[in-house]
Structures are given as C-alpha cells and as structure tokens.
N, C-alpha and C. Protein backbone atom coordinates (compact mmCIF):
# COMPACT_ATOMS: atom_id res chain seq x y z
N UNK A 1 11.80 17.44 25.68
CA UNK A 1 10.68 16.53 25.76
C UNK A 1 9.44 17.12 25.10
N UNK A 2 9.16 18.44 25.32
CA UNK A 2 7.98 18.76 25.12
C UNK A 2 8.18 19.00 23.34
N UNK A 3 9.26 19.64 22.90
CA UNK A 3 9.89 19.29 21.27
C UNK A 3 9.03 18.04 20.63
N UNK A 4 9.94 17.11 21.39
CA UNK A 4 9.62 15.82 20.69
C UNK A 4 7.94 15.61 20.67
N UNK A 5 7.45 15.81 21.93
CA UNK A 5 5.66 15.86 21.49
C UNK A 5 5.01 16.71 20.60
N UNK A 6 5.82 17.75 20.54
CA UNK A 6 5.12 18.71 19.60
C UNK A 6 5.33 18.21 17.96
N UNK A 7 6.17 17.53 17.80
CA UNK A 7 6.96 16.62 16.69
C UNK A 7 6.10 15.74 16.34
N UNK A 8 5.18 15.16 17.25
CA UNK A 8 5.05 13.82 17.40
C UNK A 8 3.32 13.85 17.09
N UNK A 9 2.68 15.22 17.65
CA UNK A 9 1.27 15.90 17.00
C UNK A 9 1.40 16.67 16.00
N UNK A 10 2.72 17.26 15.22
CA UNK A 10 2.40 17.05 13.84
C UNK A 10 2.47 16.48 12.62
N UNK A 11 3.48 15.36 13.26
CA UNK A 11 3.35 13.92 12.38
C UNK A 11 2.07 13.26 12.29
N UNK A 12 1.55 12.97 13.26
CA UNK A 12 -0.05 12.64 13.52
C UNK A 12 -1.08 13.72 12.28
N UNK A 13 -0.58 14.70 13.23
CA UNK A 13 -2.14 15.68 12.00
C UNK A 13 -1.89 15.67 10.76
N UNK A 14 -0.21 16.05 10.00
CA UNK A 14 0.07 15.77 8.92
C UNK A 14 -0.11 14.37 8.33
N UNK A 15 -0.12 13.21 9.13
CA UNK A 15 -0.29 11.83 8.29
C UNK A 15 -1.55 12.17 8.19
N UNK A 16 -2.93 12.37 9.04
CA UNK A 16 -4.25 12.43 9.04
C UNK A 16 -4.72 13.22 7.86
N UNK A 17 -4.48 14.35 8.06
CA UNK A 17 -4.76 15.61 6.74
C UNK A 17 -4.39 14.79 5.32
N UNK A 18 -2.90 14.87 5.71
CA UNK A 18 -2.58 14.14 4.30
C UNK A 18 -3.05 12.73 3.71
N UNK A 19 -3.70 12.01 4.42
CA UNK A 19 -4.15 10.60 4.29
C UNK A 19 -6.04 10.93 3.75
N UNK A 20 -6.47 11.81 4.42
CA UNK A 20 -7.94 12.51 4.10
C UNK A 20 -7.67 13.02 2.92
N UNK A 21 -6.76 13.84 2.64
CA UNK A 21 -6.59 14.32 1.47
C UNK A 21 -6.72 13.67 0.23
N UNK A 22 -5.66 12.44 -0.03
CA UNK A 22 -5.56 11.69 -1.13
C UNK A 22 -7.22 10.70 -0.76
N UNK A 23 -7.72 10.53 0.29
CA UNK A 23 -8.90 9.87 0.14
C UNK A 23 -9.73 10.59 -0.65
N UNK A 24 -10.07 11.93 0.27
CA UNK A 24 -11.42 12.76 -0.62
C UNK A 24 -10.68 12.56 -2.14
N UNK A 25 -9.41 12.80 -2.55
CA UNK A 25 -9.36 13.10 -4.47
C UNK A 25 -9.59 11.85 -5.17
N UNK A 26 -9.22 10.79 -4.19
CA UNK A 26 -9.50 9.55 -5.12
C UNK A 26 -10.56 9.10 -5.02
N UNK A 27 -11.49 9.39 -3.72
CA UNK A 27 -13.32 9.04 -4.03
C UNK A 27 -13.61 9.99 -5.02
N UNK A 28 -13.12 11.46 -4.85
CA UNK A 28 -14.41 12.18 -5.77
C UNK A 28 -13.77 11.45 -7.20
N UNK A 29 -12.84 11.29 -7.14
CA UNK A 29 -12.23 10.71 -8.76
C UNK A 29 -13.24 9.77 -9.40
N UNK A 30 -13.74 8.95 -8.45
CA UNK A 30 -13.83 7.86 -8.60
C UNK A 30 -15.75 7.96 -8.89
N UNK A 31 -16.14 9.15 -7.82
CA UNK A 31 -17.41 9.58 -8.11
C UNK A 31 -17.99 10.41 -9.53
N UNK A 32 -17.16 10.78 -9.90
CA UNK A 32 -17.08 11.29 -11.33
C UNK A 32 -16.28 11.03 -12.34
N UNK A 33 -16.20 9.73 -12.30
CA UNK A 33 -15.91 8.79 -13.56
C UNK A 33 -17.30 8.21 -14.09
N UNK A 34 -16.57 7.27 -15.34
CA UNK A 34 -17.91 7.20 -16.01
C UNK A 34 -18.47 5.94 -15.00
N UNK A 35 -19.23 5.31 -15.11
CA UNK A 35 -20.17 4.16 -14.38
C UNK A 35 -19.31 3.01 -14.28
N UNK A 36 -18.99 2.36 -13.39
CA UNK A 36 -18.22 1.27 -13.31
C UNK A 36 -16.63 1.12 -13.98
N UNK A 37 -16.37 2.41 -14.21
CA UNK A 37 -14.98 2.38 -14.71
C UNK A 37 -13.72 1.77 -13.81
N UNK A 38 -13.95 1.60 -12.75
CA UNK A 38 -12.61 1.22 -12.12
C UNK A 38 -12.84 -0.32 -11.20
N UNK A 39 -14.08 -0.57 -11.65
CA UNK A 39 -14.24 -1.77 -11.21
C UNK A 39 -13.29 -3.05 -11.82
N UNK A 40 -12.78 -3.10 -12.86
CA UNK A 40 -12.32 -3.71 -12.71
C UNK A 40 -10.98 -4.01 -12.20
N UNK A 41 -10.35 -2.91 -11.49
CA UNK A 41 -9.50 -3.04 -10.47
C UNK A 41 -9.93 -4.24 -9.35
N UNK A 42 -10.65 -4.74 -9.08
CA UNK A 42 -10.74 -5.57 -7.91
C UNK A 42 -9.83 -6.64 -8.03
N UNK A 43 -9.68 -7.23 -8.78
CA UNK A 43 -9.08 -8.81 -9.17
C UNK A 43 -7.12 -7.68 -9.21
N UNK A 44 -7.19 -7.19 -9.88
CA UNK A 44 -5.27 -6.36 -9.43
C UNK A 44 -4.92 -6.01 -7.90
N UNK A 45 -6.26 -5.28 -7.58
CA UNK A 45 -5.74 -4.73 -6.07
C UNK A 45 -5.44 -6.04 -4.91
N UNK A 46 -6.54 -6.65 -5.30
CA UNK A 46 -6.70 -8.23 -4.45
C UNK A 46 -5.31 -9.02 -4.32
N UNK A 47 -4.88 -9.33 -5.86
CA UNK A 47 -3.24 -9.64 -6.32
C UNK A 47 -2.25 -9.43 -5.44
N UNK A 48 -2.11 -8.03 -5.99
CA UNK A 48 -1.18 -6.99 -5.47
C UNK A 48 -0.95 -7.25 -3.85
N UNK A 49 -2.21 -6.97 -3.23
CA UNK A 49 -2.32 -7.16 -1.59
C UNK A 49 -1.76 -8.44 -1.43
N UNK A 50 -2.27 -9.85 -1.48
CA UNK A 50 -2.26 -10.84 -1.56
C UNK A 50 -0.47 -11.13 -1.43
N UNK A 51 0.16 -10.44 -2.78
CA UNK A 51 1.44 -11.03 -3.06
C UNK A 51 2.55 -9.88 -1.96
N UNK A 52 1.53 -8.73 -1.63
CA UNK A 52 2.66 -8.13 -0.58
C UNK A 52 2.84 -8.76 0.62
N UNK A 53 1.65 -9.23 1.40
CA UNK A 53 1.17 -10.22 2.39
C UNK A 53 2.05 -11.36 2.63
N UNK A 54 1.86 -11.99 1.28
CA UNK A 54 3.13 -13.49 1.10
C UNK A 54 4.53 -13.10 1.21
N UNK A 55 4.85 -11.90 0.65
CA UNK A 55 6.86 -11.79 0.61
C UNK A 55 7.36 -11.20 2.16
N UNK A 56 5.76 -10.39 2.67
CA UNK A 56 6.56 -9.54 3.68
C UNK A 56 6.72 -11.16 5.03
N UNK A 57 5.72 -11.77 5.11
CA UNK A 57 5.63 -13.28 5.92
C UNK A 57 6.68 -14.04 5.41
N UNK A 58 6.78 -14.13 4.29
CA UNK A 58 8.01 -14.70 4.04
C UNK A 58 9.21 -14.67 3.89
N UNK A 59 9.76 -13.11 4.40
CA UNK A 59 10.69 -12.51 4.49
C UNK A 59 11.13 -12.49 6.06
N UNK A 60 9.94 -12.45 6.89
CA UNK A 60 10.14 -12.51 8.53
C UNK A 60 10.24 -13.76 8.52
N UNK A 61 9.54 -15.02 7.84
CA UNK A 61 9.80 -16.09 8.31
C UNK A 61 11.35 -16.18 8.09
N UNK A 62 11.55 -16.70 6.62
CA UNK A 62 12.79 -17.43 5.78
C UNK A 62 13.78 -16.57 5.55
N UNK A 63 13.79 -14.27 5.39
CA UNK A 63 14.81 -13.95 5.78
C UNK A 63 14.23 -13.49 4.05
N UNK A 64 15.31 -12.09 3.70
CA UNK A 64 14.72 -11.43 2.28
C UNK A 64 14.76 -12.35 1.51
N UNK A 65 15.39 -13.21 1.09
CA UNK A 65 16.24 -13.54 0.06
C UNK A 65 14.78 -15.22 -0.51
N UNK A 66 14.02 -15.30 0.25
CA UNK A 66 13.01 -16.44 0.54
C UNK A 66 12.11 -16.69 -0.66
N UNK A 67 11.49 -15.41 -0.53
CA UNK A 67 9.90 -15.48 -1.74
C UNK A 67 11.32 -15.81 -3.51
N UNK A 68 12.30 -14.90 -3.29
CA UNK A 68 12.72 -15.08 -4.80
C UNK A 68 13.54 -16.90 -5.03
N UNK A 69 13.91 -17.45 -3.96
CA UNK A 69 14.06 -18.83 -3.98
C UNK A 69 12.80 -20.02 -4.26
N UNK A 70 11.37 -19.74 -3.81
CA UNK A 70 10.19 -20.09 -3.60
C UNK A 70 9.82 -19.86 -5.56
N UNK A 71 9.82 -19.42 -5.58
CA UNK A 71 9.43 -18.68 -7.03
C UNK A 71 10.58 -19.38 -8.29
N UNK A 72 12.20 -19.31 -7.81
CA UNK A 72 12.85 -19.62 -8.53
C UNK A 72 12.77 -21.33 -8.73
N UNK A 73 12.56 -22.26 -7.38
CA UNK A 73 12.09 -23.18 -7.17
C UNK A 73 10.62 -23.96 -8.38
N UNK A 74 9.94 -23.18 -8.27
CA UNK A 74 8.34 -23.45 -8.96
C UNK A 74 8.72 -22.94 -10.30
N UNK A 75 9.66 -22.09 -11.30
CA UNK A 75 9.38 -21.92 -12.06
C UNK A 75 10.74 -23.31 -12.43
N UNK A 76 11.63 -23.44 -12.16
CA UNK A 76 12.33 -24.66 -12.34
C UNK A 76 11.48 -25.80 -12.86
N UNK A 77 10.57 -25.73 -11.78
CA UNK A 77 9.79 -27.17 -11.73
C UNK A 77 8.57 -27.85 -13.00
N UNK A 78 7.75 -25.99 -12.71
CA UNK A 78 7.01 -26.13 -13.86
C UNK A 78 6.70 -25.31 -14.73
N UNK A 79 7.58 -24.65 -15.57
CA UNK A 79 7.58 -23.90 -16.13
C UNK A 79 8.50 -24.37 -17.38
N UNK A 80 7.90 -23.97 -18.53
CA UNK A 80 9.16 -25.00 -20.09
C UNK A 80 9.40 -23.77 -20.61
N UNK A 81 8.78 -22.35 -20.64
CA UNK A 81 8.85 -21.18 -21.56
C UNK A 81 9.93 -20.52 -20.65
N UNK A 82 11.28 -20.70 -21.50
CA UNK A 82 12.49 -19.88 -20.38
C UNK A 82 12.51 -19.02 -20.65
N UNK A 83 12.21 -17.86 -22.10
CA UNK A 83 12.63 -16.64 -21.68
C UNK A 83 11.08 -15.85 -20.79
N UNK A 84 10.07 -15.94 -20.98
CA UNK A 84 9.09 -15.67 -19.75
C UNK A 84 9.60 -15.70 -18.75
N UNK A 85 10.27 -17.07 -18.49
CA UNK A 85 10.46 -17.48 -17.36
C UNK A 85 11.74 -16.44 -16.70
N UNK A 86 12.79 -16.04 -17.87
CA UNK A 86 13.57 -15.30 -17.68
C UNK A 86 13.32 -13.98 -17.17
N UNK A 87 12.48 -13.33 -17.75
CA UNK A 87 11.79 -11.97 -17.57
C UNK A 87 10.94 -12.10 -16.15
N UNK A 88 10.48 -12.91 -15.74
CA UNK A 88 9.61 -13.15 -14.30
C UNK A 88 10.26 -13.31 -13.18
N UNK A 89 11.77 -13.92 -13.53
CA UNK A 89 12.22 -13.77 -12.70
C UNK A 89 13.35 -12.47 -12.38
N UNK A 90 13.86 -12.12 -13.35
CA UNK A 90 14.54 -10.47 -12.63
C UNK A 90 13.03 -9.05 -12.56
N UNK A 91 11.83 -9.83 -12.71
CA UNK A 91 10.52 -9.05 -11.95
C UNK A 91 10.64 -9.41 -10.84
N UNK A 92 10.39 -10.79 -10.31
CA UNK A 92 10.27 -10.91 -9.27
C UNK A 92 11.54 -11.04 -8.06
N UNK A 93 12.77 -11.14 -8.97
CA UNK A 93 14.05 -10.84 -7.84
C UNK A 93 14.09 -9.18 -7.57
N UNK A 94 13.77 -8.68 -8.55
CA UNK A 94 13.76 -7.13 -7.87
C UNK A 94 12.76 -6.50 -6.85
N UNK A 95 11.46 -6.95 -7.05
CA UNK A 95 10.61 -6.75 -5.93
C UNK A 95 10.39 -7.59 -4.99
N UNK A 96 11.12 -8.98 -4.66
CA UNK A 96 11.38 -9.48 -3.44
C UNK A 96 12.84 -8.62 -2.93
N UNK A 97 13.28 -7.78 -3.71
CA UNK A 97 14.58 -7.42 -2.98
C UNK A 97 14.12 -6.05 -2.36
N UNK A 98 12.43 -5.41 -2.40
CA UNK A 98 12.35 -4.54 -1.46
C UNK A 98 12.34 -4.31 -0.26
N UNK A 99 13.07 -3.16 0.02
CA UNK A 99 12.52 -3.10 1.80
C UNK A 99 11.27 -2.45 2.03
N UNK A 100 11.11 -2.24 3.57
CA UNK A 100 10.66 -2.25 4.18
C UNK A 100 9.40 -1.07 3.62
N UNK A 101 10.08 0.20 3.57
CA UNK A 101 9.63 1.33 3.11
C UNK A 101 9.57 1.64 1.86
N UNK A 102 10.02 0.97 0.85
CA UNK A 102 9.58 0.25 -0.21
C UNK A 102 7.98 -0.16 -0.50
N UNK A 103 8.16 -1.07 0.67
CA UNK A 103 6.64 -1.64 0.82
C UNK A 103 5.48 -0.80 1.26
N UNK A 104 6.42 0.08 1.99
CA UNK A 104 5.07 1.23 2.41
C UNK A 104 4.47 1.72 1.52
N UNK A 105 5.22 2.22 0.45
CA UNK A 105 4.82 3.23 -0.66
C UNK A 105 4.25 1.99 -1.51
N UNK A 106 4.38 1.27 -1.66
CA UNK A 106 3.93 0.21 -2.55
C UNK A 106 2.45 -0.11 -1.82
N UNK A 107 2.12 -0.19 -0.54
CA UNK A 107 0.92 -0.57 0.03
C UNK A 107 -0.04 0.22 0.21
N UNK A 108 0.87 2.05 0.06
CA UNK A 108 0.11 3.68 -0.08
C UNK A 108 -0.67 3.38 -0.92
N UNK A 109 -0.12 3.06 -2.16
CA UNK A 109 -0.39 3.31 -3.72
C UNK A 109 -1.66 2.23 -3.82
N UNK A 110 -1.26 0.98 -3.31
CA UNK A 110 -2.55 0.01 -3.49
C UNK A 110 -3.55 0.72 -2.64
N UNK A 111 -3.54 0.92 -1.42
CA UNK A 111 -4.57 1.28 -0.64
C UNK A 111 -5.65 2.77 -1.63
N UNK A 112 -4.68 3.25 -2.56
CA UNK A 112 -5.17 4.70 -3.19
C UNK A 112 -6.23 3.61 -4.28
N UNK A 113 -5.96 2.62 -4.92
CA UNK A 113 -6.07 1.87 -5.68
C UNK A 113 -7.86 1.64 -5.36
N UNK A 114 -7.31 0.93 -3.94
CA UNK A 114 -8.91 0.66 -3.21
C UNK A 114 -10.07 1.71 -2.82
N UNK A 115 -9.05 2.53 -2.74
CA UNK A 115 -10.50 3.66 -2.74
C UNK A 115 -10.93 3.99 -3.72
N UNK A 116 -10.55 3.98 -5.03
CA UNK A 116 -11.13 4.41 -6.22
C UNK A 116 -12.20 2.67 -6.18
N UNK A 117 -11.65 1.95 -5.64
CA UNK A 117 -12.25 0.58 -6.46
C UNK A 117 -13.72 0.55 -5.68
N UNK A 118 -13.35 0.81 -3.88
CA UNK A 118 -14.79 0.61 -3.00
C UNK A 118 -15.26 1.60 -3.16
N UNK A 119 -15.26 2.99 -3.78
CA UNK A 119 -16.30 3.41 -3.87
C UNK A 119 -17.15 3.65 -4.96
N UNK A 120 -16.25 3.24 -6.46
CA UNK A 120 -17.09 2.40 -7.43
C UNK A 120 -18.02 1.08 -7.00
N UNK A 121 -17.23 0.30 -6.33
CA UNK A 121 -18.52 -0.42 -5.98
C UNK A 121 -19.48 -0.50 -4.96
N UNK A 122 -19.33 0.70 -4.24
CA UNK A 122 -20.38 0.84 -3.18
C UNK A 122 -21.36 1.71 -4.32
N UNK A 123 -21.13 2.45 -5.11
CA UNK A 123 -22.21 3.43 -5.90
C UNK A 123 -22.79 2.00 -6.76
N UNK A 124 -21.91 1.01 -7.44
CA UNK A 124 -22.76 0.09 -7.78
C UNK A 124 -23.76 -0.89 -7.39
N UNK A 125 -23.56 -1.09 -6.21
CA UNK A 125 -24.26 -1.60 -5.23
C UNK A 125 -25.37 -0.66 -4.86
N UNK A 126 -24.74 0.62 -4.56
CA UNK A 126 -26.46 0.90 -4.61
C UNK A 126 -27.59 1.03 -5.67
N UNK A 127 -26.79 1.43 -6.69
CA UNK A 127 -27.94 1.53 -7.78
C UNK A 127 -28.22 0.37 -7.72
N UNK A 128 -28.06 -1.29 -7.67
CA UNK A 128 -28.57 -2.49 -7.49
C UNK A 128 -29.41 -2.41 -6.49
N UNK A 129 -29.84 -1.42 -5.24
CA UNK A 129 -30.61 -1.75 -4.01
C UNK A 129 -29.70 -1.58 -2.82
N UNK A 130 -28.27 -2.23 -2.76
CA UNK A 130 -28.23 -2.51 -1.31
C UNK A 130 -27.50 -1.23 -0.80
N UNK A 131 -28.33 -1.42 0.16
CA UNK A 131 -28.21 0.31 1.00
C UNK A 131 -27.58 0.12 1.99
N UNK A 132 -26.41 -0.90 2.36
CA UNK A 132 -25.91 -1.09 3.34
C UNK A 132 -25.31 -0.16 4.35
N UNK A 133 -25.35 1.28 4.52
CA UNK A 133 -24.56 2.03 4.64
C UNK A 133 -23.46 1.54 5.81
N UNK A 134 -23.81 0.70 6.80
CA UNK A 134 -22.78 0.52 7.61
C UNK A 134 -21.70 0.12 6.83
N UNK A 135 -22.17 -1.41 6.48
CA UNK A 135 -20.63 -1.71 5.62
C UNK A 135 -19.96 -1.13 4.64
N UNK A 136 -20.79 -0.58 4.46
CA UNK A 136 -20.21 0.37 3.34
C UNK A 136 -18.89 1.79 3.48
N UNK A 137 -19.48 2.23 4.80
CA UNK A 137 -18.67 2.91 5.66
C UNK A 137 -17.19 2.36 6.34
N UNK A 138 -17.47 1.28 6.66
CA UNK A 138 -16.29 0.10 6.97
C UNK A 138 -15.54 0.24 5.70
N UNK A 139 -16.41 -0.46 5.07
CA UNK A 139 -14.82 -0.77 3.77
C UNK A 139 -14.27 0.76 3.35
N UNK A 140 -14.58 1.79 3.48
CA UNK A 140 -14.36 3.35 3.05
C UNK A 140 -13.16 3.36 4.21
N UNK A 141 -13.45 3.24 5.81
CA UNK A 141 -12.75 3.43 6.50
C UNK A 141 -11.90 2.27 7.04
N UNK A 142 -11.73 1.41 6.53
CA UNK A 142 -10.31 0.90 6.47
C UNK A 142 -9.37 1.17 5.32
N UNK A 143 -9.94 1.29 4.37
CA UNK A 143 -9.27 2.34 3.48
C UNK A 143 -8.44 3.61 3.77
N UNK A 144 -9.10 4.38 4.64
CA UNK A 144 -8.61 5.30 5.13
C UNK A 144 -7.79 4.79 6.30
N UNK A 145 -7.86 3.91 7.01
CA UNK A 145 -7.01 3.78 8.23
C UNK A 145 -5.22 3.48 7.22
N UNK A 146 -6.11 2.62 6.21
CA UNK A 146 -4.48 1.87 5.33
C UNK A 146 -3.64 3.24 5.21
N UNK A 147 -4.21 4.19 4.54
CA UNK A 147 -3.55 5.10 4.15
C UNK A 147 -2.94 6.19 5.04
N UNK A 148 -3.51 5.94 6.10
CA UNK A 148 -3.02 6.64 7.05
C UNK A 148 -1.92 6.09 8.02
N UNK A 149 -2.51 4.82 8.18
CA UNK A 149 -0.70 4.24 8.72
C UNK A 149 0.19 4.37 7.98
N UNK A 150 -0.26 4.23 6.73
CA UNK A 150 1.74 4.12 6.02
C UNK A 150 1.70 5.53 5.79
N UNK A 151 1.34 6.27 5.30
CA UNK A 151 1.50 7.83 5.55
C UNK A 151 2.37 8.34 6.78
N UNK A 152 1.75 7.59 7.71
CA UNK A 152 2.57 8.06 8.91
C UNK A 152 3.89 7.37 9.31
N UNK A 153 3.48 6.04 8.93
CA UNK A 153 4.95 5.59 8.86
C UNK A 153 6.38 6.32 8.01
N UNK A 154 5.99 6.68 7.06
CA UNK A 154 6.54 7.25 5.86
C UNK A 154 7.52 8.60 6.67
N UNK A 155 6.08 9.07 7.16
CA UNK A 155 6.45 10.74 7.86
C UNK A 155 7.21 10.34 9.14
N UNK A 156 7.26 9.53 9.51
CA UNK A 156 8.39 9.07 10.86
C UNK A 156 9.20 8.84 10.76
N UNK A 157 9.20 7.89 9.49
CA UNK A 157 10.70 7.38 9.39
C UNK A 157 11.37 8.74 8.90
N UNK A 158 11.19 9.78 7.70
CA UNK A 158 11.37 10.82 7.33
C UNK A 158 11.78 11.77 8.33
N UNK A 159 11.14 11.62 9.40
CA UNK A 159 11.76 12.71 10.55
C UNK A 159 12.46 11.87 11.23
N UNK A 160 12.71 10.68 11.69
CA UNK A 160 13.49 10.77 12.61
C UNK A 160 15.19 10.76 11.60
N UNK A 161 14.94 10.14 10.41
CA UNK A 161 15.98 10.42 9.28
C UNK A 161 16.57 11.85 9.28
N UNK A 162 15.48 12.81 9.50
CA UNK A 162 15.96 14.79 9.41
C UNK A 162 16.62 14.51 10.90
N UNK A 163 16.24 14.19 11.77
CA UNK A 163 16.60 14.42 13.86
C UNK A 163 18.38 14.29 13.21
N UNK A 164 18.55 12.40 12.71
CA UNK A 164 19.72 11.79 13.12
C UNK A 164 20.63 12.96 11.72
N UNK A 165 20.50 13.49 10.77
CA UNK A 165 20.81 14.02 10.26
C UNK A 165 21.30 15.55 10.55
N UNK A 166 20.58 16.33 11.65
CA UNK A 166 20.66 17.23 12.05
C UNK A 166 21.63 16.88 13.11
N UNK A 167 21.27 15.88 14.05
CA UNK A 167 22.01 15.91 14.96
C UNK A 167 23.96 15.20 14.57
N UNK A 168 23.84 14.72 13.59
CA UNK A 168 25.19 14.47 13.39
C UNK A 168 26.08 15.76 12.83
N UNK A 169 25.20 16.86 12.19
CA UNK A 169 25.76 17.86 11.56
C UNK A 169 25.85 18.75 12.89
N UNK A 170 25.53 18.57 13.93
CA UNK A 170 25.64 19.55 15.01
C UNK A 170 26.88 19.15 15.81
N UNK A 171 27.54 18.11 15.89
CA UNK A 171 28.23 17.04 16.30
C UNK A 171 29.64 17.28 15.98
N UNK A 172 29.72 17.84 14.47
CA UNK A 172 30.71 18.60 13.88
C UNK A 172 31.10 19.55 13.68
C-alpha cells in the first residue's frame, strides 16, 4: 500500500515538474521571439481544440467509427473536387481512428501551442495598455493545468502499463 502511494507522489511531482518545465521553455520561447511572431497561431490552436472536442463527443456519443461517417456524409453531399475530397478523407479517417492516448499527446502538443500563443498575446496586450494581470494569469494557468493533466495522464497510463508488465513477468 504504502508502494503504491509512494508511486502515486511521484507521478504527481513528475507530471508537475515536467508540465512546469515545457511551460517555462515555451513562454521564455515565446518571450524571446521576435514581436508578435506566434500570434498567428490563434485561429490553428482554436481549430485544432475545437475539432478534438467534436470527435472525442462524438466518439462517446455515436462510438469511434462516427466523426469519419459525419464527414464522409458532408463531403458526399457537398463537395464536387474528388481527389481533395479523396485526400481529406484518408486525413480524416486516420485521425478519427485515434485513441484515447493518442489524443492526449495530440492535446499535450496543442496545449504547448497555447502557451507560446497566450503569452505572445498577453506581451501584446500590454504594450497596447491592458494590464490585466489577473486574466492574464488565468489564461497562463489553464495552460498549465492542460499540460499537466495529460502529462499525468500519459505518466499513469505508462506506469500502470510497467506494474501489469512486471507483474505478468513475475507470474512466470
């Protein structure tokens, strides 16, 4: 028992450390770039979020196989350019065919995305005046919360993957 807690506080500190980590490199990244360089990430990251949001709801609703029927559906309907249409769809049958942890690393990577993006535009915002610091702090730290759940998710699933692995090799 006491194993498993000790397991269980350094999955915690390691997701934390490691989630602070990639924050501080991708703000300072982002603080010493040139002026507004990554702003225009907003309109991709937004996307990106947006379309993970729709497949993962629509995968609990309608079951995996859903968003690439939805899609295959609408481009049937209105779409006349088939080979586009061809190419969009073994894009989009392969990334509706992700799982779960798939999605994690896919939602890591956006969330890394957003921190380069909010804190380009919190430095732009201030040179405009607004000194919001609360909100400003908010959008920084949900950033950091993103990256730290799937971090940790990542590191859980990863260990309990090493436990059932260990323990089947002990078994034999």
């Amino acid at each position: 028992m006491l194993n498993k807690m000790l397991g269980l506080c350094s999955i915690l500190v390691t997701a934390f450390v490691g989630a602070a980590l990639i924050f501080g490199c991708f703000s300072g990244a982002a603080i010493l770039a040139r002026n507004r360089e990554f702003l225009y990430l907003g309109g991709v990251l937004s996307s990106a979020l947006s379309l993970l949001f729709w497949l993962r709801a629509s995968s609990y609703l309608f079951g995996s196989s859903s968003a690439y029927f939805f899609v295959e559906v609408r481009n049937l309907l209105y779409n006349r350019d088939y080979l586009r249409s061809g190419l969009f769809h073994i894009i989009i049958k392969e990334f509706c065919s992700l799982n779960y942890f798939e999605q994690l690393y896919g939602g890591m990577f956006l969330f890394m995305g957003y921190v380069l993006y909010d804190t380009q535009l919190i430095i732009a915002k201030a040179d405009l005046g607004d000194l919001d610091h609360v909100k400003h702090a908010l959008d920084l730290f949900v950033d950091l919360m993103g990256l730290f759940v799937r971090l940790l998710a990542i590191l859980a699933k990863n260990s309990t993957e090493k436990s059932e692995r260990e323990r089947k090799q002990r078994k034999r």
